[in-house]
Protein backbone atom coordinates (compact mmCIF):
# COMPACT_ATOMS: atom_id res chain seq x y z
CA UNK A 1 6.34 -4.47 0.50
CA UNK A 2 5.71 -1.15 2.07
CA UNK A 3 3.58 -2.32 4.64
CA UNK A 4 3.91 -2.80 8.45
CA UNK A 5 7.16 -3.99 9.39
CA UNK A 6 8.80 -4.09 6.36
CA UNK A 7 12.27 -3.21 5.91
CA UNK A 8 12.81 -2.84 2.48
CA UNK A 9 10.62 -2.48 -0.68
CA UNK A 10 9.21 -0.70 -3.40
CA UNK A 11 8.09 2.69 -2.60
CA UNK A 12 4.64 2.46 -2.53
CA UNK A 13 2.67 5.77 -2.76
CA UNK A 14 -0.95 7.54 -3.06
CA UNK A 15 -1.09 8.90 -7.01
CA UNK A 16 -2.60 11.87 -6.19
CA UNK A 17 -2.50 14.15 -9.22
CA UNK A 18 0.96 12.17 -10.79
CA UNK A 19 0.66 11.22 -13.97
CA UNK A 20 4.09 8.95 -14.14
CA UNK A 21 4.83 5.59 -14.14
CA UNK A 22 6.17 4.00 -10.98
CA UNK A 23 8.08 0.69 -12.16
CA UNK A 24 11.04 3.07 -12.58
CA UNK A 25 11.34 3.53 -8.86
CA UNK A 26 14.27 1.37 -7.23
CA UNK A 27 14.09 -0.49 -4.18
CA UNK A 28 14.85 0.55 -0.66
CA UNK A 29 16.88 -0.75 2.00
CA UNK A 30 17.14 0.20 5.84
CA UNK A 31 19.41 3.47 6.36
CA UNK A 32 23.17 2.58 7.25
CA UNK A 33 22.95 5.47 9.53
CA UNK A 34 20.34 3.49 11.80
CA UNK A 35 22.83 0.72 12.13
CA UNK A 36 23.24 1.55 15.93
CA UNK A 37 19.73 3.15 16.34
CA UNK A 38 18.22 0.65 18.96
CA UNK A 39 21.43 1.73 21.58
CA UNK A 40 19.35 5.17 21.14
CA UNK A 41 17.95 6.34 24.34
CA UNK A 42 14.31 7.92 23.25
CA UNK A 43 13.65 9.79 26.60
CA UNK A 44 16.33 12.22 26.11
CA UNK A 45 15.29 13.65 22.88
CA UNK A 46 11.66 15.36 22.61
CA UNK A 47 10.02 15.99 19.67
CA UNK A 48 8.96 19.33 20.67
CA UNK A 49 12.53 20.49 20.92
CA UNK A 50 12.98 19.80 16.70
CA UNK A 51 9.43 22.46 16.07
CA UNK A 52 9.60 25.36 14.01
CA UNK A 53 6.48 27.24 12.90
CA UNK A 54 3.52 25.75 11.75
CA UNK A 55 4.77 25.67 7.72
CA UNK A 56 8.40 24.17 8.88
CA UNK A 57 8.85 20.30 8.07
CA UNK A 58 10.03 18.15 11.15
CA UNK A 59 12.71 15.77 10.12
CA UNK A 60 13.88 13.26 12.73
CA UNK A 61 17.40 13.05 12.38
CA UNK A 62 19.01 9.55 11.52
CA UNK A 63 21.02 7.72 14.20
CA UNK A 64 18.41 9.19 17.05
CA UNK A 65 15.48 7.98 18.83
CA UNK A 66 13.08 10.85 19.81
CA UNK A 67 9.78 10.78 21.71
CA UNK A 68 6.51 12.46 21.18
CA UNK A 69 5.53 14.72 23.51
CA UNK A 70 3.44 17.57 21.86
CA UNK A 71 0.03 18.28 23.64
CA UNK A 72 -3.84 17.10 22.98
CA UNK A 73 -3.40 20.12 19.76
CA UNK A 74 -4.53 19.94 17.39
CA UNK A 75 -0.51 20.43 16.39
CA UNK A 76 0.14 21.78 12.51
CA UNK A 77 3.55 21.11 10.53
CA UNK A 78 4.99 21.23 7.70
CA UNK A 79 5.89 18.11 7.12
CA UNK A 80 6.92 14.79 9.30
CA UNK A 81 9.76 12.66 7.92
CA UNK A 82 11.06 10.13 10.65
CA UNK A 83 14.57 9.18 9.34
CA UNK A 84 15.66 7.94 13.11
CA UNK A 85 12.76 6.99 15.05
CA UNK A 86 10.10 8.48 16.62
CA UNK A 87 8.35 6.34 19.47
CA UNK A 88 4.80 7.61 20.64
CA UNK A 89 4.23 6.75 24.59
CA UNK A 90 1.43 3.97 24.64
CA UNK A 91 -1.88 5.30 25.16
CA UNK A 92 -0.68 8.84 24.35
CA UNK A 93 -3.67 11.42 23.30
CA UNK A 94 -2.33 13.87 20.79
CA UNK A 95 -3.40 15.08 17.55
CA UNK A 96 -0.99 16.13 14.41
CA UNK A 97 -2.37 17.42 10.96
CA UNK A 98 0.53 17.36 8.45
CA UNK A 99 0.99 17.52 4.96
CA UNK A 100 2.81 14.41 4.31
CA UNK A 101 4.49 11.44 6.48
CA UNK A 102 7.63 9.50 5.06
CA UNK A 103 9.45 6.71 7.00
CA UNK A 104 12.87 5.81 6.13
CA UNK A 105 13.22 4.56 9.63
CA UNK A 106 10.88 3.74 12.12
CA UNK A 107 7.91 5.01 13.66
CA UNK A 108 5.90 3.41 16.64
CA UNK A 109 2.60 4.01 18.60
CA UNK A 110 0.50 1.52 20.50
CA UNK A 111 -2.70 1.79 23.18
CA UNK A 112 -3.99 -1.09 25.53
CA UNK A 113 -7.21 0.81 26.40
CA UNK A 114 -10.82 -0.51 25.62
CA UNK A 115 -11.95 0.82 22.10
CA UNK A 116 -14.34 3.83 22.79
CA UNK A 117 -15.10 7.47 21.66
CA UNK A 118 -13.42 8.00 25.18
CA UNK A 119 -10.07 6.33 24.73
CA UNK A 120 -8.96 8.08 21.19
CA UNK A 121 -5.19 8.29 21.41
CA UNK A 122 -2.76 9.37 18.58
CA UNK A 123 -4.66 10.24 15.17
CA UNK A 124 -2.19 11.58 12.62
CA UNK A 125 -4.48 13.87 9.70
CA UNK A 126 -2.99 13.99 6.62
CA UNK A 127 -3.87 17.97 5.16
CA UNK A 128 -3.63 19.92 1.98
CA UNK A 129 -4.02 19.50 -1.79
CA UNK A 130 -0.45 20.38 -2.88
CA UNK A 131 1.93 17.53 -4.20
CA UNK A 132 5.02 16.24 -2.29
CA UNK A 133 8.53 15.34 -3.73
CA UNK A 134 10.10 12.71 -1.65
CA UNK A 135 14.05 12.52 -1.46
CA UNK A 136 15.55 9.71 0.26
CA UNK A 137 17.87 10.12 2.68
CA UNK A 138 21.80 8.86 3.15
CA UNK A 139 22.24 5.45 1.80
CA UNK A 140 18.90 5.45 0.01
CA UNK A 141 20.55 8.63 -1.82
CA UNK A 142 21.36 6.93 -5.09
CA UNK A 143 17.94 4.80 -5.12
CA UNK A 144 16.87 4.83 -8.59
CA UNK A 145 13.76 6.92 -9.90
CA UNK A 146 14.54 9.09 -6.82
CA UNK A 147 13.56 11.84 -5.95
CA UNK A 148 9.67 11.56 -7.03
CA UNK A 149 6.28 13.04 -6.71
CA UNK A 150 4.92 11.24 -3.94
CA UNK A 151 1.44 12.94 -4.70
CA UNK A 152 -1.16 14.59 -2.06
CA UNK A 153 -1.22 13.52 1.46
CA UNK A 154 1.28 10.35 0.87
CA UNK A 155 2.37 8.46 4.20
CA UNK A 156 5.16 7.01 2.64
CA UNK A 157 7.07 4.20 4.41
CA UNK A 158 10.68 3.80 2.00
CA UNK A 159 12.89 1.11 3.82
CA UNK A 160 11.83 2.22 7.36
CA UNK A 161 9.30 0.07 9.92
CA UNK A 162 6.06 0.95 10.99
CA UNK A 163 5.23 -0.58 14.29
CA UNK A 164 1.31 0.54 15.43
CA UNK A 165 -0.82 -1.62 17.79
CA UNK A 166 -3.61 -1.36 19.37
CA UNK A 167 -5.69 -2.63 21.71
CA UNK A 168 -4.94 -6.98 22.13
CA UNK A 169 -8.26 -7.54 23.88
CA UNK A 170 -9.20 -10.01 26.23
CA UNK A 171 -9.52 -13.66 25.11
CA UNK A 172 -12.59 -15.01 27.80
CA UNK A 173 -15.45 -16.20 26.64
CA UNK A 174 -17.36 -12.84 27.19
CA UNK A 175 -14.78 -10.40 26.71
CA UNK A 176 -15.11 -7.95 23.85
CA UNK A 177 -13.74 -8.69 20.32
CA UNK A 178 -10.06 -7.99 19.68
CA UNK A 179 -8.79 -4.90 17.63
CA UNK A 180 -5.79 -6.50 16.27
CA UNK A 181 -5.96 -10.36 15.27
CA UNK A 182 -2.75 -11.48 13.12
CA UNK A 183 -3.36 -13.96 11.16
CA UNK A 184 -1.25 -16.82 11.79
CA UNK A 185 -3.28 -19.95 9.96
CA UNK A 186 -6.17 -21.30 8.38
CA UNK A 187 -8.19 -23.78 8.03
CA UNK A 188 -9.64 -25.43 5.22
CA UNK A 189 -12.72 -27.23 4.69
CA UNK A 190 -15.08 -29.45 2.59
CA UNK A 191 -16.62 -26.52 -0.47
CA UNK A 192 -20.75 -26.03 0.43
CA UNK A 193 -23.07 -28.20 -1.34
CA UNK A 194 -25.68 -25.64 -2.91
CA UNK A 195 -29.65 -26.51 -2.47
CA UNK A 196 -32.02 -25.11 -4.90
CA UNK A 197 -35.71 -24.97 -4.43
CA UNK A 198 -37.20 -28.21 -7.04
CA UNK A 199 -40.90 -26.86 -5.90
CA UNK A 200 -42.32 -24.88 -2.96
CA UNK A 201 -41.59 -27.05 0.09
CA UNK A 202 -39.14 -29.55 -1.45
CA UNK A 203 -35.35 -29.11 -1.32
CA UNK A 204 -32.85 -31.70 -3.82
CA UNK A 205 -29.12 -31.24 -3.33
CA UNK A 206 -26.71 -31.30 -6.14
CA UNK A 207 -29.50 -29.21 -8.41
CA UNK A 208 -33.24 -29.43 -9.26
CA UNK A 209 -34.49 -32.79 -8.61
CA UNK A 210 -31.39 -34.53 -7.86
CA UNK A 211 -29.42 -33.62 -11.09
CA UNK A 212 -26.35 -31.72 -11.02
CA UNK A 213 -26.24 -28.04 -12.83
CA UNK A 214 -23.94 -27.90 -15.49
CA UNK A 215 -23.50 -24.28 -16.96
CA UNK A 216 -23.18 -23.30 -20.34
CA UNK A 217 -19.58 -23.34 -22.06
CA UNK A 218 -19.97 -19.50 -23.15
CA UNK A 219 -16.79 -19.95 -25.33
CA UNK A 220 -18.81 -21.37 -27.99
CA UNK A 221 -21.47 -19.54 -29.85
CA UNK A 222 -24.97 -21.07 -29.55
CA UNK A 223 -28.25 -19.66 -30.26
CA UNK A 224 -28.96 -18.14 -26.86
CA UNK A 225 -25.77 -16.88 -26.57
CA UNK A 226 -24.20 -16.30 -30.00
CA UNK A 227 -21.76 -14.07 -28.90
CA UNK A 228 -18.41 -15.82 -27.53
CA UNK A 229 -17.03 -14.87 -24.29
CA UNK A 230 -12.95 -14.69 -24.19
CA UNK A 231 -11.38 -16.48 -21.88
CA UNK A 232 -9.04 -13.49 -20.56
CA UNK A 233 -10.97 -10.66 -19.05
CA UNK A 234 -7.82 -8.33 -18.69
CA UNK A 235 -4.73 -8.55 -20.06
CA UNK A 236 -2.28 -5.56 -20.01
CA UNK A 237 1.51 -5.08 -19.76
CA UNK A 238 2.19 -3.04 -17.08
CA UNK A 239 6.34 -3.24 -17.07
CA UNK A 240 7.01 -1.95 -20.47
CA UNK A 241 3.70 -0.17 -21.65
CA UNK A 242 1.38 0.84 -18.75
CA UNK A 243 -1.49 2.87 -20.06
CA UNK A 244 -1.73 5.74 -17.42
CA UNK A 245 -5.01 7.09 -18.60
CA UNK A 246 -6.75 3.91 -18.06
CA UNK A 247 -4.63 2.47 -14.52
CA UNK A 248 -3.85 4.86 -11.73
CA UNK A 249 -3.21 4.39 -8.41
CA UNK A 250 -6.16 4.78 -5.54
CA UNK A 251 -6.32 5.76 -1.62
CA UNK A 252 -6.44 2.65 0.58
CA UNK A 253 -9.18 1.76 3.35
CA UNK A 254 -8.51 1.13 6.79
CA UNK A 255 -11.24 -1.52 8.13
């Protein structure tokens, strides 16, 4: 929950600096306001036309679709919280470095172009080293836990969608690899047989000389290995006791 697409969850957050726990936090559900949001007609409405100064936070009202239209920038704000939705052109080229991005309704960006150094479209920097409070919006009001330190840099996504693609690719033989591949089964197969080495230039499979390995049962004591190895290698209740000094939260990796 929290991820791409979904429309309702657990606020899931960066724990930059917050020492709280996060169980507390209720769960959120699409804004009632949006009910009639895809009757919205995004060319009207222009982000540009909702700036302030450079420190003023851009909220996109609820019920409205706006587009992005603000040049190659780099373009500073205060703060970017998409409570309509804001739809980026495909292949648009634009920079914005803000603080802090929270979606409580949808956000959406795509490009078709060949990955290159010369086809970089939207990049969104997150900036600063302050913390954020986060305060849902209309029927997400009441959510429990609410509002909350959302840490440094969050990009927040509390019962909106987030709708990015990139570049699908070309599926010939010779065609470069894909950017985006969903995953939509798998396949399963027989487990590898290992080979060890019995002597230099002869191979046995199943173990040395034929023989299948059979490793130690390191929950009992022996004489090589008095000490006895538990079973459970973590064990720690995280819904009534989490222990804050030792868990915390970490930035993600895009790959």
């Amino acid at each position: 929950r929290g991820k791409a697409r979904d429309k309702t969850g657990r606020a899931q957050r960066r724990l930059g600096g917050y020492s709280g726990p996060t169980y507390p936090i209720g769960d959120f559900a699409p804004l009632a306001c949006n009910s009639d949001l895809h009757l919205s007609n995004c060319s009207g409405n222009l982000l540009s036309s909702l700036l302030g100064t450079a420190s003023d936070p851009v909220v996109v009202p609820c019920g409205a679709c706006f587009t992005y239209d603000l040049p190659p920038g780099p373009n500073a704000i205060g703060g970017l919280d998409v409570r309509g939705r804001l739809h980026v052109p495909p292949n648009f080229r634009s920079v914005l470095r803000t603080p802090y991005v929270f979606v409580q309704g949808e956000l959406s960006m795509s490009d078709d172009n060949v990955i290159s150094k010369d086809n970089e479209s939207m990049r969104i920097v997150l900036t600063g080293d302050a913390d954020v409070t986060f305060a849902p919006a209309d029927s997400n009001a009441n959510v429990a836990g609410t509002p909350f330190n959302a840490g440094t840099r969050p990009f927040l996504v509390a019962g909106g969608k987030l709708d990015i693609r990139g570049w699908d690719g070309d599926n010939a033989v010779d065609a470069p690899i894909q950017s985006w591949s969903p995953l939509v089964e798998t396949a399963e197969g027989k487990l590898p047989v290992p080979i060890f080495r019995q002597a230099p230039g002869q191979e046995q499979e199943g173990g040395i000389g034929g023989a299948p390995l059979t490793p130690p049962d390191r929950r009992v004591p022996t004489t090589d290995f008095p000490q006895k190895c538990p079973r459970k290698v973590v064990e720690h209740d995280f819904e009534s006791d989490p222990h804050l000094a030792v868990w915390s939260g970490r930035d993600g990796n895009i790959v």
